[in-house]
Protein backbone atom coordinates (compact mmCIF):
# COMPACT_ATOMS: atom_id res chain seq x y z
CA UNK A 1 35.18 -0.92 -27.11
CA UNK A 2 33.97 1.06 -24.07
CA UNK A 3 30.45 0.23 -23.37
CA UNK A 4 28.25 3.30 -23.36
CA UNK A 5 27.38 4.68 -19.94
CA UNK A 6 23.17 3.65 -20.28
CA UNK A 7 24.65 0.32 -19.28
CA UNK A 8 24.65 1.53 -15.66
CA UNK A 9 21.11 2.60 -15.76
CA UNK A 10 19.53 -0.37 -17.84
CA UNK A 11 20.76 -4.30 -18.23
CA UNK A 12 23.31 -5.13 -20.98
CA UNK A 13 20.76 -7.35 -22.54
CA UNK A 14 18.29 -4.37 -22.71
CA UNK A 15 20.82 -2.18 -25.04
CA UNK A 16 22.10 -4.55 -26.86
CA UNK A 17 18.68 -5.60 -28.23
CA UNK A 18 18.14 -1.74 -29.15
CA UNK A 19 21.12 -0.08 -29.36
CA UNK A 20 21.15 -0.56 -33.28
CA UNK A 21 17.79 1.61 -33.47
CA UNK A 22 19.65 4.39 -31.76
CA UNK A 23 21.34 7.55 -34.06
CA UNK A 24 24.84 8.66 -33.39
CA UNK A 25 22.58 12.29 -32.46
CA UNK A 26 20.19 9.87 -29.47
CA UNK A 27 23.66 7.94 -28.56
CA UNK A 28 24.94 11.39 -27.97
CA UNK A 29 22.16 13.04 -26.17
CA UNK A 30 22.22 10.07 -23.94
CA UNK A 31 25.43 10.17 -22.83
CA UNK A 32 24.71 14.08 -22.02
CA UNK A 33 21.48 13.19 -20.28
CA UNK A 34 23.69 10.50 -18.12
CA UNK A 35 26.06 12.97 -17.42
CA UNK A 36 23.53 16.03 -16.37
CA UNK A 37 21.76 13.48 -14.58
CA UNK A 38 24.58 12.71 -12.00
CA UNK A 39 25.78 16.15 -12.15
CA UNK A 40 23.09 18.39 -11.65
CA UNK A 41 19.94 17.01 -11.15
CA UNK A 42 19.89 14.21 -8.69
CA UNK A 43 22.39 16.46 -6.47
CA UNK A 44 19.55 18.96 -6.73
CA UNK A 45 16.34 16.51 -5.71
CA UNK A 46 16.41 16.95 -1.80
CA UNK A 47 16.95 21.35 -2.18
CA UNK A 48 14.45 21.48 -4.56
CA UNK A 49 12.20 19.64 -1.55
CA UNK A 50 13.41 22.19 0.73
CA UNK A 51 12.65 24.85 -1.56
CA UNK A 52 9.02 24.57 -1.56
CA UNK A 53 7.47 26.99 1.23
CA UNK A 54 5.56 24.77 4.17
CA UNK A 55 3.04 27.95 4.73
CA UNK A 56 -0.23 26.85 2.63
CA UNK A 57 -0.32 29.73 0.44
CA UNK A 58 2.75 30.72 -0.52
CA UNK A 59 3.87 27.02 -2.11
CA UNK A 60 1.18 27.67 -4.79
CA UNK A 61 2.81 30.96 -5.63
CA UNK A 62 6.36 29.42 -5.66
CA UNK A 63 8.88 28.77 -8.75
CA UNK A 64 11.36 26.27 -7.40
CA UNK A 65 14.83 28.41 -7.61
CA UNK A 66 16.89 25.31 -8.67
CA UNK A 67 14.75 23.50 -11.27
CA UNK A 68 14.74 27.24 -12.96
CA UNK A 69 18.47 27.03 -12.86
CA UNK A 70 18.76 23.22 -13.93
CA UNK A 71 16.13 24.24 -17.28
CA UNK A 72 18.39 27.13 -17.92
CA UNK A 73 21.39 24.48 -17.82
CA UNK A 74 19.25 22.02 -19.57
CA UNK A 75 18.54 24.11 -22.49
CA UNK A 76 21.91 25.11 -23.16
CA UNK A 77 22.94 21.63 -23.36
CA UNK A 78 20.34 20.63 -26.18
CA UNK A 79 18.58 18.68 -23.36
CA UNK A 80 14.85 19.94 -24.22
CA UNK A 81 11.75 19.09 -25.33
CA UNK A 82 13.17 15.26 -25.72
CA UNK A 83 9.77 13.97 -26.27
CA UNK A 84 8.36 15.04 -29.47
CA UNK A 85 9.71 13.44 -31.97
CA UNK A 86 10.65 14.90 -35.14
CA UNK A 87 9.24 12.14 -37.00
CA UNK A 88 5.71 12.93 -35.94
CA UNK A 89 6.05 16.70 -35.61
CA UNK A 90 8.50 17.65 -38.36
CA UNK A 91 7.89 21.41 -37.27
CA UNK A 92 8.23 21.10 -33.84
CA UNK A 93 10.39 17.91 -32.75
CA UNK A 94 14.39 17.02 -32.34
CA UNK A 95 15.05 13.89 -33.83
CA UNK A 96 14.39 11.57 -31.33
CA UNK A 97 12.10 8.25 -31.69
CA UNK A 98 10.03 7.32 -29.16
CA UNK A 99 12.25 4.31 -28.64
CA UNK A 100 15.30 6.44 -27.92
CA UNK A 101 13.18 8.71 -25.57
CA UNK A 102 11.70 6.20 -23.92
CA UNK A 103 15.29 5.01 -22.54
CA UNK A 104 15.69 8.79 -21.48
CA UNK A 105 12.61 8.85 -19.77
CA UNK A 106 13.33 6.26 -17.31
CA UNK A 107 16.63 7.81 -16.44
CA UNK A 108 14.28 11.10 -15.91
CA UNK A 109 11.94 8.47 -13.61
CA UNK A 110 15.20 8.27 -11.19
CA UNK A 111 14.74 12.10 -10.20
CA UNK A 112 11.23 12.11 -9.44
CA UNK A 113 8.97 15.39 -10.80
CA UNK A 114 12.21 17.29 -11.46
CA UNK A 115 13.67 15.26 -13.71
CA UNK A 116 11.71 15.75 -16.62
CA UNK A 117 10.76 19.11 -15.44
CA UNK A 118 14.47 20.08 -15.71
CA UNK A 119 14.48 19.22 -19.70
CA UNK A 120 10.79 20.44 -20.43
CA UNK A 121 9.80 17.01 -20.53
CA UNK A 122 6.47 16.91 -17.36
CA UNK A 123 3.16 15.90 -17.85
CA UNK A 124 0.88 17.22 -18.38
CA UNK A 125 2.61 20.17 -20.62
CA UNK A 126 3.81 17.15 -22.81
CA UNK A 127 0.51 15.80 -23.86
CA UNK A 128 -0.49 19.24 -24.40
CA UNK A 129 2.17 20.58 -26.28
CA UNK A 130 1.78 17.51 -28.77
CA UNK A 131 -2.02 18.25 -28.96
CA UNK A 132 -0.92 21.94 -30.13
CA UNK A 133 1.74 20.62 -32.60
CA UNK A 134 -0.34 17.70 -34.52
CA UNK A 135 -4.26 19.71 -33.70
CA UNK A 136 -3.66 23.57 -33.24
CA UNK A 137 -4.12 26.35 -35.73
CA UNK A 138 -1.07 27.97 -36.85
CA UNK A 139 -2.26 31.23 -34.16
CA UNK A 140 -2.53 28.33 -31.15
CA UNK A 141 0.66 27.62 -32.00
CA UNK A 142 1.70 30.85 -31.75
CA UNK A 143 0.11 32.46 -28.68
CA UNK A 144 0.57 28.75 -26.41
CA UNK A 145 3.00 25.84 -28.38
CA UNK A 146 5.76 28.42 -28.49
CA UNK A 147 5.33 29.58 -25.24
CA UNK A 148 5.30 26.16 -23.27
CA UNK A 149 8.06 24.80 -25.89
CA UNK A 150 10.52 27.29 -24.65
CA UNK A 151 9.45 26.62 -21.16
CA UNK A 152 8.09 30.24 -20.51
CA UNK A 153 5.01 29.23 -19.16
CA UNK A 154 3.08 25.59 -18.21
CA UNK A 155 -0.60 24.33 -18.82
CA UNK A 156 -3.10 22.17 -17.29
CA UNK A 157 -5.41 19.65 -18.95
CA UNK A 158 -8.73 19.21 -17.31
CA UNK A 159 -10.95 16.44 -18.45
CA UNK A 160 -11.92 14.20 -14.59
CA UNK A 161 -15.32 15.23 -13.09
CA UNK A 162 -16.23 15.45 -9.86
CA UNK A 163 -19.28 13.04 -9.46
CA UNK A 164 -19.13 11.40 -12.65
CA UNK A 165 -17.36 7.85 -13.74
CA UNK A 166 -14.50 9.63 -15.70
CA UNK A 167 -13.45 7.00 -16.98
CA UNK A 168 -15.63 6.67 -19.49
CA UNK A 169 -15.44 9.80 -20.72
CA UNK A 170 -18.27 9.90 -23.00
CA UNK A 171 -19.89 10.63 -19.11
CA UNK A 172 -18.43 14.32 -19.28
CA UNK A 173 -20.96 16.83 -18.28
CA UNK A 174 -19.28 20.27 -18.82
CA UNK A 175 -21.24 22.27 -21.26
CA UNK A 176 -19.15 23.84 -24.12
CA UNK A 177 -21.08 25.81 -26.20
CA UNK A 178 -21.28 28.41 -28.80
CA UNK A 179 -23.19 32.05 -28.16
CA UNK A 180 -22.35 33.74 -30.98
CA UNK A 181 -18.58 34.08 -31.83
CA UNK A 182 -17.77 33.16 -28.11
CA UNK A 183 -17.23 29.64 -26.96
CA UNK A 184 -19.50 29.26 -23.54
CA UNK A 185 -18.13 27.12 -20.69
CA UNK A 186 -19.88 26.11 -17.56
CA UNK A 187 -18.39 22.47 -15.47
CA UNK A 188 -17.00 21.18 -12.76
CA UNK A 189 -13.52 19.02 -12.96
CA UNK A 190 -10.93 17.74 -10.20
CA UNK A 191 -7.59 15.79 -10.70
CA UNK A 192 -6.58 18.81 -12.94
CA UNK A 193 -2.45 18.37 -13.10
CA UNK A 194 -0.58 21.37 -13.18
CA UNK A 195 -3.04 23.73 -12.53
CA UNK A 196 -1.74 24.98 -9.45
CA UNK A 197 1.15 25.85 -11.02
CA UNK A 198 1.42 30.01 -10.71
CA UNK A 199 3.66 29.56 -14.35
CA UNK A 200 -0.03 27.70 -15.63
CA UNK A 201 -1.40 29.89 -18.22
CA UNK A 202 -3.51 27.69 -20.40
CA UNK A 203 -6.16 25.04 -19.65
CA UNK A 204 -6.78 22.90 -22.50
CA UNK A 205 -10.82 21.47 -21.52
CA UNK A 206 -12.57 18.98 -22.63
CA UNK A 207 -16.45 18.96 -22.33
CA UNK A 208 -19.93 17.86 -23.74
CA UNK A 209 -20.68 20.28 -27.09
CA UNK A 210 -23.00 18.45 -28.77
CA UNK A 211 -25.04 15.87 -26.22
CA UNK A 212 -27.77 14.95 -28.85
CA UNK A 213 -25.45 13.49 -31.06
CA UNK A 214 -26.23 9.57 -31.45
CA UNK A 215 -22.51 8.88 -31.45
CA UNK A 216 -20.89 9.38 -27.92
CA UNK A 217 -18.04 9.99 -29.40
CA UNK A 218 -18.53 12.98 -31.64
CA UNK A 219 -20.61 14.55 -28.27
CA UNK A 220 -17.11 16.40 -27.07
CA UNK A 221 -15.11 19.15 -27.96
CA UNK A 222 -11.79 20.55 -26.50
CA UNK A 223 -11.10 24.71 -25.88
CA UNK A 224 -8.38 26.19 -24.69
CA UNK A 225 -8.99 28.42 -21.75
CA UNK A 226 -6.91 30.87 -20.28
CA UNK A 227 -5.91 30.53 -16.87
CA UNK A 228 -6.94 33.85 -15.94
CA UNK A 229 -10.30 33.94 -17.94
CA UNK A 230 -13.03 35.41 -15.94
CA UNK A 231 -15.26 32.52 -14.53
CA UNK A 232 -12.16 30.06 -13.73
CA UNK A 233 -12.16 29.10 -10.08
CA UNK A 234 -9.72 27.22 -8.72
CA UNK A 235 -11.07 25.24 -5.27
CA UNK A 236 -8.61 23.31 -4.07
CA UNK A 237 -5.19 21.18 -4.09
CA UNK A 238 -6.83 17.51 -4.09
CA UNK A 239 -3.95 15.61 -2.09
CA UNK A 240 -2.74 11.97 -2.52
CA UNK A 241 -2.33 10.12 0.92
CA UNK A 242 -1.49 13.53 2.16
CA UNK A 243 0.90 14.45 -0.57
CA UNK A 244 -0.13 17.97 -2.33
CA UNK A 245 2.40 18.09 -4.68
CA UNK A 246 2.86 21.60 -4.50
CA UNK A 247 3.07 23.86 -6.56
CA UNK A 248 1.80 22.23 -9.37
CA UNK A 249 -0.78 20.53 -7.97
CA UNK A 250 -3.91 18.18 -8.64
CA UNK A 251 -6.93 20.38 -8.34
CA UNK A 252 -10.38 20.90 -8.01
CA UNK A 253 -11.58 23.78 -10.16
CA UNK A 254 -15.20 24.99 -11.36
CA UNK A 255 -15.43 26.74 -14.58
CA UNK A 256 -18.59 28.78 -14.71
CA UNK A 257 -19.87 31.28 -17.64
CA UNK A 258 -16.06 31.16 -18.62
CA UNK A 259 -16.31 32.98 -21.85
CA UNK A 260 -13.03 32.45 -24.80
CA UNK A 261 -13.57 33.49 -28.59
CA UNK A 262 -14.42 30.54 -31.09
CA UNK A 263 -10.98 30.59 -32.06
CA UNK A 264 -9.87 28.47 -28.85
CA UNK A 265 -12.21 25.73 -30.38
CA UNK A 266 -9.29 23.09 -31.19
CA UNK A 267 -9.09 20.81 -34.28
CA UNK A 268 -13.35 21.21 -34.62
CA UNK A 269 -16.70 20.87 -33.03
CA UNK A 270 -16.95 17.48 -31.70
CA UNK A 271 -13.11 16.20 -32.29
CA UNK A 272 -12.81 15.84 -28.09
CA UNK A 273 -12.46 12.14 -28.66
CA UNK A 274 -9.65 12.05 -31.46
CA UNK A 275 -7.67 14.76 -29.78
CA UNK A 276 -7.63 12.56 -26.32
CA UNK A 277 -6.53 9.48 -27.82
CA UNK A 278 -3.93 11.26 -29.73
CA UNK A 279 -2.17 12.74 -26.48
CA UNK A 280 -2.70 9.69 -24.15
CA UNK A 281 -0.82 7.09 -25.98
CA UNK A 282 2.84 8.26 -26.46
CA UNK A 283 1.98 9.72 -22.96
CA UNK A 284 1.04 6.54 -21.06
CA UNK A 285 4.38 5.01 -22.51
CA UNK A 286 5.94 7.93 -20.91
CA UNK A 287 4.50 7.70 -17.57
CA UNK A 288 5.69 3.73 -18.23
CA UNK A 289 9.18 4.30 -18.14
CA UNK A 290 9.58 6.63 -15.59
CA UNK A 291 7.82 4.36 -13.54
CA UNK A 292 10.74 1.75 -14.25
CA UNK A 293 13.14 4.51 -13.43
CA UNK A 294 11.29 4.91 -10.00
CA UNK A 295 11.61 1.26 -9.57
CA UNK A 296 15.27 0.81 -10.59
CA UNK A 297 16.22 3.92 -8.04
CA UNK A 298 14.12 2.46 -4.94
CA UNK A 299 15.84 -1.30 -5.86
CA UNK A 300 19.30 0.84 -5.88
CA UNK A 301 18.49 2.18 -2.20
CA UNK A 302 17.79 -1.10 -1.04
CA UNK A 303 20.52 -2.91 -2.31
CA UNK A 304 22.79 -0.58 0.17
CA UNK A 305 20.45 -0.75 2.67
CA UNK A 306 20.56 -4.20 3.51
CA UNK A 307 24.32 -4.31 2.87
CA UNK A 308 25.04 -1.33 5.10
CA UNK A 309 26.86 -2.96 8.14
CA UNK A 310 25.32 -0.09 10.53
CA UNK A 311 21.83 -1.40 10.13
CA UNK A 312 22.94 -5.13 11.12
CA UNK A 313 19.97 -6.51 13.31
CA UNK A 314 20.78 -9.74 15.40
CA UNK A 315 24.33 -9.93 14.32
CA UNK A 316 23.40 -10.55 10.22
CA UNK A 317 23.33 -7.97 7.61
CA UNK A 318 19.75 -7.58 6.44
CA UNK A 319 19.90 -9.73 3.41
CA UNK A 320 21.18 -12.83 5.76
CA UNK A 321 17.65 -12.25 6.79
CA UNK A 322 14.37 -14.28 5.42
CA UNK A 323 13.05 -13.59 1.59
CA UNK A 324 15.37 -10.16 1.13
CA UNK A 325 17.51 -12.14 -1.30
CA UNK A 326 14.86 -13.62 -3.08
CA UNK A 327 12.96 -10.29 -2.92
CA UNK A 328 15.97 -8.15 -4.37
CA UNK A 329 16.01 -10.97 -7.44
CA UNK A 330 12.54 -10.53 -7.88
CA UNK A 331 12.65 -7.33 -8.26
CA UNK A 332 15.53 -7.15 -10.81
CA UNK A 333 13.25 -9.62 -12.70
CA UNK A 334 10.36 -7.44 -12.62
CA UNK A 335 11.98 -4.22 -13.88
CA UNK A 336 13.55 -6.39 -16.76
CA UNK A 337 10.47 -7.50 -18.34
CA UNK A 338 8.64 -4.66 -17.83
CA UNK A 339 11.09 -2.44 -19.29
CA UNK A 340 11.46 -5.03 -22.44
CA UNK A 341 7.31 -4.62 -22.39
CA UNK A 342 7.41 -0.73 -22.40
CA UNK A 343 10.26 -0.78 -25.28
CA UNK A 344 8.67 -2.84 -27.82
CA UNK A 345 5.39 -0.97 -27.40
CA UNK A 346 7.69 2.76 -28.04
CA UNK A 347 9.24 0.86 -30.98
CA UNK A 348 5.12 -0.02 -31.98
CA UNK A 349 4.46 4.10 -32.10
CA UNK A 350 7.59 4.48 -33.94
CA UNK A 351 5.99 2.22 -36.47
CA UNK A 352 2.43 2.35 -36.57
CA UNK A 353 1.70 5.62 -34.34
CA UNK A 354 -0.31 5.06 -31.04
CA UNK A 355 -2.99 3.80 -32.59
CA UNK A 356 -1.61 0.86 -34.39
CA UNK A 357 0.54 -0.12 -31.06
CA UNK A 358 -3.17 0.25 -28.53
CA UNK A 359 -2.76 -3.53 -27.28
CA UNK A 360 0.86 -2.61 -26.56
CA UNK A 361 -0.14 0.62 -25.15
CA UNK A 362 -3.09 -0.81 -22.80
CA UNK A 363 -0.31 -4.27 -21.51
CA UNK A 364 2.35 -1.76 -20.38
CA UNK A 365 -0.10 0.85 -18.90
CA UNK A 366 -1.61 -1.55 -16.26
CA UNK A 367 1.72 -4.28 -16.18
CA UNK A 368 4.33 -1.58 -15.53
CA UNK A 369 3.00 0.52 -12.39
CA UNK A 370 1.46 -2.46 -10.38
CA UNK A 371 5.21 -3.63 -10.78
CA UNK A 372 6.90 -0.25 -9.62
CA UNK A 373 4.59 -0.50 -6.65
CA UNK A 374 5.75 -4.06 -5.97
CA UNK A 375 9.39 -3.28 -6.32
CA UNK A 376 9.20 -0.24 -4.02
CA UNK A 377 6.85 -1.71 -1.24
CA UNK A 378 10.13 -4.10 -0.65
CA UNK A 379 12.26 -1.51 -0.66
CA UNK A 380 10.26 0.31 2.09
CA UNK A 381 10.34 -3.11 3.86
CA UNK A 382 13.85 -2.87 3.80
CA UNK A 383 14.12 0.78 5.52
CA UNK A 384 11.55 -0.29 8.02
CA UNK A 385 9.51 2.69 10.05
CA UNK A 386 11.87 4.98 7.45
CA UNK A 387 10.55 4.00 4.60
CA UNK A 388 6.90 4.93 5.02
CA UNK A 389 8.77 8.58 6.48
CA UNK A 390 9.59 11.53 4.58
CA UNK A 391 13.22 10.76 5.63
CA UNK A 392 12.87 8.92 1.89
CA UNK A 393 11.82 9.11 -1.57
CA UNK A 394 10.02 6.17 -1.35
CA UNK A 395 6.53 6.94 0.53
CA UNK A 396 6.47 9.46 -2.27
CA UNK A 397 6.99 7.28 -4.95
CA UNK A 398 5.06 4.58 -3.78
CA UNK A 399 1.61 7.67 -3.31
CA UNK A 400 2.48 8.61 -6.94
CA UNK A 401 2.35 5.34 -8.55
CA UNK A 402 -0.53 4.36 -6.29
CA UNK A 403 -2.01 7.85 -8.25
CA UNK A 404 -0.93 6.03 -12.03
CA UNK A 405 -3.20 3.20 -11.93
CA UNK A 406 -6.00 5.10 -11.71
CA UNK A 407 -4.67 7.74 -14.06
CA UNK A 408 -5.00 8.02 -18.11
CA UNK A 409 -7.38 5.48 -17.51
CA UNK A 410 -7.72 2.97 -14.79
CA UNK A 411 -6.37 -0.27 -14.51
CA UNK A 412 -9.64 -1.87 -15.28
CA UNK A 413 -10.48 -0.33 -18.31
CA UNK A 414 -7.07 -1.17 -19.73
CA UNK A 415 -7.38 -4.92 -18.43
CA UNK A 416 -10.86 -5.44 -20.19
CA UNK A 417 -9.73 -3.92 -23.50
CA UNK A 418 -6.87 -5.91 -23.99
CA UNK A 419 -8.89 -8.93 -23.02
CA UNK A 420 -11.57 -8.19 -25.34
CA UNK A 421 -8.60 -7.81 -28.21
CA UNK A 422 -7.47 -11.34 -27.34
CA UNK A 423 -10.85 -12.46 -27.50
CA UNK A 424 -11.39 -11.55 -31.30
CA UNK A 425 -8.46 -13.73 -32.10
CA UNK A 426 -11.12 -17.31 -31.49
CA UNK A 427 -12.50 -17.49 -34.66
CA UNK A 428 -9.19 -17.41 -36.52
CA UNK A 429 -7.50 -19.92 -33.69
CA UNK A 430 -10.55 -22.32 -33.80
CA UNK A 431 -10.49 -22.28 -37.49
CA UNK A 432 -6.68 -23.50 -37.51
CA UNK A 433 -7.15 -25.21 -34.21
CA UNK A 434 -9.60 -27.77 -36.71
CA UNK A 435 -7.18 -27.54 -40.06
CA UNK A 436 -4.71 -28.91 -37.79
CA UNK A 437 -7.07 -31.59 -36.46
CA UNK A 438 -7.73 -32.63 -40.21
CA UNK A 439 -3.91 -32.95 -40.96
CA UNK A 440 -3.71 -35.00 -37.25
CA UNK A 441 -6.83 -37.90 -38.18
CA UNK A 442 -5.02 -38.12 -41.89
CA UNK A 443 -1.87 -38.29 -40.34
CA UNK A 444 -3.21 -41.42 -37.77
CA UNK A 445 -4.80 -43.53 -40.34
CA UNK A 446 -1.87 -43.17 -42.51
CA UNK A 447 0.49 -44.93 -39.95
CA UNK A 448 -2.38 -47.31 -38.61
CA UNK A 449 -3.63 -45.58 -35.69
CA UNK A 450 -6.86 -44.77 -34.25
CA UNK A 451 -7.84 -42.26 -31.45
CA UNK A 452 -8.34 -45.09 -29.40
CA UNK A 453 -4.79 -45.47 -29.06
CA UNK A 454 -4.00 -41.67 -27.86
């Protein structure tokens, strides 16, 4: 039997432990994925680079020529809107798991941006398609799901504050309010993805409606804005150790007397919580595997870098040098469990939606990019003074995964939930802890023992 081609993207031991949970249609799509992956998009990484304009101005106004040929090619091929699963958005989804996507979206991870870009798969128009599909009225769906399914146009979501501890985001300070059958918005946010973008025509914001209420989380409400509303004022590109990730861009943007009708009020007054939690977890898991992707492409450049006999230093190929042996097995460790991690909590959604697979969630989220960094900061060792260049993907890499621990919620925040989960497991563990002690002092006088003899 010819093994199927994922096996030269992920271990053996990785598909056979889920290959059984894939469908003939995911198996399929796969293979096609593989195949467009090698074909068209990695061939089309370094021109779409080249594509975007140095002058300051005109790469915000830019459309990447090739990425609008490889989504053309994309959705001919059925390759589209991978992510949202069928199961979850009968209305809306292919019939794809989040298991089977997940494996997709670390192949995407290999490509950088444009990979999912090329299949309608980037953040952040995936989070906010899903919050149209399972929250918007049937005439949301219309005017902006529709649009941003078939790739027409892309969308921002803009919760971070400047000067305020986002991540707690019962700290938000925009005002949202209602004046009559108009929705009021006055706030200022930064670290807004894709707003740069000039194909951005939605901002889905999140912001304080009702401050007096005694639970936090009931205070916010989300509205969709239009990019163009009057009032929307974008300030800046906010760059990442110099990288501005033109044209869609990270941005600072002030929102002030932005008037939309009450009908861009989504899901209900005070639902801001409910809808966040909803997009970030499938999302994070997302973000996850891609990250292995980026890891599993920088380990692949540094396996033929330090067995490329023109980079021989002191007569020895590179890996006849110090740790680089150990450090290349390390690595290949690292991406293994972590992608085992990031699997088992997709296959947790698939079964108990995001918000019965949260410790799974929260593990991956701050395991998996602290490991991507790891993996690639070798690999830059590897390349030397070319590695921290522009000569590679990998400075880039390494400045965007830098960017993911603090993103969807820091590291941090993830780290003390998931320890605070443990920590409600005591009771239950001391209580068997001492049912087990009771069996253990029965069990020593029974054969004539005392503790005195332990």
């Amino acid at each position: 039997m010819t093994p199927h081609p994922i096996i030269e993207y992920t271990s053996e031991a990785s598909w056979s432990m889920i290959e059984d949970k894939f469908s003939p249609f995911a198996k399929e799509t796969l293979s096609k994925l593989i195949t467009f992956l090698e074909d068209e998009i990695l061939p089309a990484v370094k021109v779409a680079h080249l594509q975007i304009p140095a002058d300051p101005e005109a790469r915000w106004k830019t459309v990447i020529p090739i990425v609008a040929e490889l989504k053309e090619k994309a959705k001919k091929l059925g390759l589209w809107n991978l992510f949202l699963s069928k199961a979850h958005y009968p209305e809306f989804g292919v019939p794809l798991t989040n298991l089977e996507y997940a494996v997709m979206a670390e192949i995407l991870g290999r490509a950088g941006p444009i990979g999912p870009e090329a299949v309608n798969c980037s953040a952040p128009d995936t989070g906010n398609m899903e919050v149209l599909a399972r929250y918007g009225s049937p005439e949301q769906q219309k005017k902006w799901l529709v649009p941003l399914l078939n790739g027409e146009i892309r969308s921002a979501f803009a919760m971070t504050e400047k000067n305020v501890a986002s991540s707690d985001a019962t700290n938000i300070r925009t005002s949202i309010r209602r004046e009559g059958d108009e929705i009021v918005i006055n706030g200022h946010k930064w670290w807004i993805s894709g707003a740069g973008d000039p194909r951005t025509k939605i901002h889905l914001v999140m912001g304080k409606s009702d401050p007096g209420n005694k639970n936090h989380y009931n205070q916010q409400s989300v509205v969709l804005v239009p990019a163009d509303a009057p009032g929307v004022k974008i300030i800046r590109p906010m760059h990442v150790f110099g990288y501005d990730d033109a044209p869609e861009g990270h941005c600072e943007i002030i929102y002030e007397n932005v008037r939309v009708p009450l009908d861009n009020l989504v899901l209900g007054w005070g639902k801001g919580f409910e809808i966040i939690q909803g997009r970030l977890g499938p999302g994070r898991i997302h973000h996850c595997m891609r990250s292995i992707g980026a890891a599993q492409a920088s380990l692949d450049l540094m396996l033929q870098r330090v067995t490329d006999p023109g980079r021989k230093t002191f007569g020895k190929y590179l890996y006849e040098h110090g740790t680089v042996v150990a450090d290349i097995a390390k690595s290949r460790a690292e991406i293994e469990s972590a992608r085992l991690l990031v699997l088992s909590a997709a296959l947790q959604i698939d079964k108990y939606k995001a918000k019965g697979a949260l410790k799974e969630i929260g593990i991956a989220k701050f395991v998996v990019p602290s490991m991507a960094l790891t993996v690639i900061d070798r690999a830059i060792q590897s390349f030397g003074a070319e590695g921290v260049s522009q000569d590679t993907e990998l400075a880039g890499r390494w400045a965007g995964l830098r960017t993911l621990r603090i993103a969807d919620g820091p590291d941090a925040v993830h780290i003390q939930q998931v320890g605070q989960r443990e920590l409600k497991r005591v009771p239950q563990l001391v209580k068997k802890t001492a049912e087990i002690k009771k069996r253990e002092n029965a069990l020593l006088q029974k054969v004539g023992l005392s503790k005195a003899h332990l």
